[in-house]
C-alpha atoms as a PDB file:
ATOM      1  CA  UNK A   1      89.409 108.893 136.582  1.00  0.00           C
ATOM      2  CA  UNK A   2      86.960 111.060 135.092  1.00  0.00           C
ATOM      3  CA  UNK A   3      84.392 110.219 132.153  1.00  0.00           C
ATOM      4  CA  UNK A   4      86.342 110.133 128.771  1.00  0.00           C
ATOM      5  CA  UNK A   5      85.594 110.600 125.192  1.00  0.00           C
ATOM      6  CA  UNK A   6      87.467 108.857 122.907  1.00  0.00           C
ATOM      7  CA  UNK A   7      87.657 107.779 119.042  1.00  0.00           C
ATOM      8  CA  UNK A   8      87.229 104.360 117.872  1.00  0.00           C
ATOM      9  CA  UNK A   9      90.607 104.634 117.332  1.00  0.00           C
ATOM     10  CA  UNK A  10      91.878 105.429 120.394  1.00  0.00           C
ATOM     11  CA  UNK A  11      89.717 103.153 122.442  1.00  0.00           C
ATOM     12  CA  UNK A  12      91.319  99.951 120.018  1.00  0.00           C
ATOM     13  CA  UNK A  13      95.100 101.265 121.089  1.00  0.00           C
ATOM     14  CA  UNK A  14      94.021 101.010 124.110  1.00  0.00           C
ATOM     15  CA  UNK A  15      93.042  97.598 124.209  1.00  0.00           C
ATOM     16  CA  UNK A  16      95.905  96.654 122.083  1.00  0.00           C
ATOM     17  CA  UNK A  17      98.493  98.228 124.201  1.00  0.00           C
ATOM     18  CA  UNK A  18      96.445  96.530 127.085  1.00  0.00           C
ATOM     19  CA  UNK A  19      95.975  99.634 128.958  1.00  0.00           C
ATOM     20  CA  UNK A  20      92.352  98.063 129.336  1.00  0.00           C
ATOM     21  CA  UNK A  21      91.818  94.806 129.422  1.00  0.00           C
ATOM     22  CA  UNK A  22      88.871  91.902 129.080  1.00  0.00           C
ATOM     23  CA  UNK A  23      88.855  89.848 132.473  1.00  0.00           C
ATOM     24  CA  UNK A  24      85.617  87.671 131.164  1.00  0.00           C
ATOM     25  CA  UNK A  25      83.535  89.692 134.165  1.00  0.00           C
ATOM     26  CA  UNK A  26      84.130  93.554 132.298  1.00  0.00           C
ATOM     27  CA  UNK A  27      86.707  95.640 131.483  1.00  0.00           C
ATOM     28  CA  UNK A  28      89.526  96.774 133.479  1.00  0.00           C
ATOM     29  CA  UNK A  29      91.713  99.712 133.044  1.00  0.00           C
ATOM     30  CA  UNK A  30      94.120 101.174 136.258  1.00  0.00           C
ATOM     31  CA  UNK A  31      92.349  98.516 138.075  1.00  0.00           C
ATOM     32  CA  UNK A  32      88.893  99.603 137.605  1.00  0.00           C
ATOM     33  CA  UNK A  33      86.241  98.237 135.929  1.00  0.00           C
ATOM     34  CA  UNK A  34      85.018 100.571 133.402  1.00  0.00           C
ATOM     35  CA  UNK A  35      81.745 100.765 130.933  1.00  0.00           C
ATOM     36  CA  UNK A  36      82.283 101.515 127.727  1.00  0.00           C
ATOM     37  CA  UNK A  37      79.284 103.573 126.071  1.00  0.00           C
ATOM     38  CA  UNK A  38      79.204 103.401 122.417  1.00  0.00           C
ATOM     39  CA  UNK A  39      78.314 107.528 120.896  1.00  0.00           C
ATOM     40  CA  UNK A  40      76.244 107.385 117.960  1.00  0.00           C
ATOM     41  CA  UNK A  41      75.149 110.456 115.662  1.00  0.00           C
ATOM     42  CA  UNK A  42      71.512 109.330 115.225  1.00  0.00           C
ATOM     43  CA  UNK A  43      68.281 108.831 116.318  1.00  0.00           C
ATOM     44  CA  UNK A  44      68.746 106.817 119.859  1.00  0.00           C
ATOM     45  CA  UNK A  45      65.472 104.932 118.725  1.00  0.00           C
ATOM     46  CA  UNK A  46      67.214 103.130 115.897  1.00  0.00           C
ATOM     47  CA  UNK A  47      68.995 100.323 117.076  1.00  0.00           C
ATOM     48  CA  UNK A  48      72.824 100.699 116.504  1.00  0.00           C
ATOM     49  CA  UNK A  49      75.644  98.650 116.494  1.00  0.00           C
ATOM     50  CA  UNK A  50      78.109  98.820 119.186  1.00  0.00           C
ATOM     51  CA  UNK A  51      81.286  98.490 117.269  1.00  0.00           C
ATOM     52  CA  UNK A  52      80.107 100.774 114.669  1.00  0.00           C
ATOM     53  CA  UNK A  53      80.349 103.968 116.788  1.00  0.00           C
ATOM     54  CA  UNK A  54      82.764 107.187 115.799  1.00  0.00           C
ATOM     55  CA  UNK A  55      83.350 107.634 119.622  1.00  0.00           C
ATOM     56  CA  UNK A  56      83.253 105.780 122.804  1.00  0.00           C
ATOM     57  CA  UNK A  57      82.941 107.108 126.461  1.00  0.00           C
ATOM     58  CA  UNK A  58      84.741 105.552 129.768  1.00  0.00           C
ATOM     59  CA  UNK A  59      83.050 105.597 132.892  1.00  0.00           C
ATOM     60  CA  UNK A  60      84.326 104.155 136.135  1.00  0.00           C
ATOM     61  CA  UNK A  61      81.926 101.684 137.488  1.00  0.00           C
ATOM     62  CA  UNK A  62      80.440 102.346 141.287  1.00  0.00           C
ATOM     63  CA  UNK A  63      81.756 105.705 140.723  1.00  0.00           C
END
């Protein structure tokens, strides 16, 4: 899998249809664990919330 951009949107239906899921140790989705990097439209030096991003990206760890 290849890095993807998604919406906030998205990356919720995703969970909910449980294409990725929590194991307690990181997420999992085709049974990889996979970061999920929250894409902000500001200053990086301005701390930011994670859940408040527009869009997410989703990397395959030990890739």
């Amino acid at each position: 899998m290849e890095e993807k951009i998604l919406s906030k949107e998205e990356l919720i239906q995703l969970f909910e249809d449980k294409i990725i899921i929590d194991s307690g140790k990181g997420w999992i989705m085709d049974n990889k664990e996979v970061q999920i990097i929250a894409l902000h439209d500001v200053d990086p030096k301005f701390l930011q919330d994670v859940t408040n991003a527009k869009y997410y990206k989703l990397i395959v760890k030990g890739n």
